[in-house]
Protein backbone atom coordinates (compact mmCIF):
# COMPACT_ATOMS: atom_id res chain seq x y z
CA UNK A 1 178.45 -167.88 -123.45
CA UNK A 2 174.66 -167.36 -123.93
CA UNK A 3 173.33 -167.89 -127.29
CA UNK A 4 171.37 -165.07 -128.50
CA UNK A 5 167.82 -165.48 -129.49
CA UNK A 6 166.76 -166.46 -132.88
CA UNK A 7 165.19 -163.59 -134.58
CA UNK A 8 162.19 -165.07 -137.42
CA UNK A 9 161.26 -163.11 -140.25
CA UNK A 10 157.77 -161.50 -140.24
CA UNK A 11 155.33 -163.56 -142.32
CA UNK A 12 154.80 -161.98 -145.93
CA UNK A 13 152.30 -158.75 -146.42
CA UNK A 14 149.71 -160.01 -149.26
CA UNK A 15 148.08 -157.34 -151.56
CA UNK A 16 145.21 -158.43 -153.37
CA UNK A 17 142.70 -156.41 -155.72
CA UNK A 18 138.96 -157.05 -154.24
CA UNK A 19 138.23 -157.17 -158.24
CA UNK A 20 138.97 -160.48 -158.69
CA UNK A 21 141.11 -163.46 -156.99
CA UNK A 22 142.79 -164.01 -160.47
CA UNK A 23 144.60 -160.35 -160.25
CA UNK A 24 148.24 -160.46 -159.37
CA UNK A 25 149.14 -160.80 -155.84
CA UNK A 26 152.15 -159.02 -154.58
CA UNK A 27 154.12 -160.55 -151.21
CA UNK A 28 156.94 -158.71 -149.34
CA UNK A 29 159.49 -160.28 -147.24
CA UNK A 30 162.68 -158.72 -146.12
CA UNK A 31 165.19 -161.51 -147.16
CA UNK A 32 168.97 -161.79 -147.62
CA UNK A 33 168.86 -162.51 -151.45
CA UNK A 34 166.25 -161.14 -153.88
CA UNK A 35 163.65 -163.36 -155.12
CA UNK A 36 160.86 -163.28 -157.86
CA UNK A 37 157.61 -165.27 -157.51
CA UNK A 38 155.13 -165.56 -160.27
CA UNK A 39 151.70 -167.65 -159.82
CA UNK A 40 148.73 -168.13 -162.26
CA UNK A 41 145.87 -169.08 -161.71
CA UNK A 42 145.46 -173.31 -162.91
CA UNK A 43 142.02 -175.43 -163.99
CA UNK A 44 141.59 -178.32 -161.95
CA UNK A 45 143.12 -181.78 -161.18
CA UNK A 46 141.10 -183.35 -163.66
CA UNK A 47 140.77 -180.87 -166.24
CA UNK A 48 142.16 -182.62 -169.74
CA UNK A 49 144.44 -179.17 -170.25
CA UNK A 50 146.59 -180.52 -166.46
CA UNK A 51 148.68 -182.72 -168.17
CA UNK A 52 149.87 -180.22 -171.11
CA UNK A 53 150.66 -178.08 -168.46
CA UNK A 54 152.80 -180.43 -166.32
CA UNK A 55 154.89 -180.98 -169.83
CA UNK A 56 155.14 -177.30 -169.78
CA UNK A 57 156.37 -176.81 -166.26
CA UNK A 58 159.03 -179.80 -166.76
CA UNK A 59 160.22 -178.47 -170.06
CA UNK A 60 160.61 -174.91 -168.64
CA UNK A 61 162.07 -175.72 -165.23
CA UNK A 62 162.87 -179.53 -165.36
CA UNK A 63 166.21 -180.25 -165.18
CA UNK A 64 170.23 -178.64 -165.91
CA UNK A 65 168.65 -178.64 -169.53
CA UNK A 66 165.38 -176.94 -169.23
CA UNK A 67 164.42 -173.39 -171.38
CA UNK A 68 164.84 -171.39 -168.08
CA UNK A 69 167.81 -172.65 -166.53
CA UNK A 70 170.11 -172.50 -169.07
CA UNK A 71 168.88 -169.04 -170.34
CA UNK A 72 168.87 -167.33 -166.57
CA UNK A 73 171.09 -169.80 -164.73
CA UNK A 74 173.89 -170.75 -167.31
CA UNK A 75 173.74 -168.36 -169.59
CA UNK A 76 172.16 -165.03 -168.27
CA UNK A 77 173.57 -165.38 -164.98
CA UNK A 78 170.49 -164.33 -163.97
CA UNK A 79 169.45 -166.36 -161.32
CA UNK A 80 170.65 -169.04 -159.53
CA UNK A 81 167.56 -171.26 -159.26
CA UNK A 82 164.53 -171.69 -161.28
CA UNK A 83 161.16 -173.72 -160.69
CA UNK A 84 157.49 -174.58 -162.01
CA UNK A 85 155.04 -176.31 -160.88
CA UNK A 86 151.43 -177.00 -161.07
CA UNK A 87 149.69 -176.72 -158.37
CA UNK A 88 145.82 -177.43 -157.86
């Protein structure tokens, strides 16, 4: 029996304002689940405010015990995953 071929999704369609790179960006993807993606914009590697906002990525999406886990995973039933991140 012949396998049929794999079918991949079209890459995401990126809307940005020509104001300013710092104005939302909106993807679209047509996916089996629905997702949310939120991204700000984050000073530099070096920048002495990094570090306070590594803490605040941890204790937001660090662990079974983080702020939004429990309150959209556990609790709300909101969501069944939650991240953070810094990324420069």
């Amino acid at each position: 029996m012949a396998r049929s071929p794999r079918r991949c999704s079209p890459p995401p369609r990126c809307w940005r304002s020509p104001n300013s790179w710092a104005d939302p960006v909106e993807l679209r993807r047509d996916v089996s689940a629905p997702a949310f993606e939120r991204g700000y914009k984050v000073p530099a590697i070096r920048d002495a405010d990094t570090p306070a906002l590594d803490l605040l990525a941890e204790i937001l999406a660090g662990g079974e015990n983080s702020v939004l886990v429990k309150a959209l995973v556990h609790e709300g039933g909101l969501a069944t995953d939650v991240f953070a991140a810094t990324a420069t």
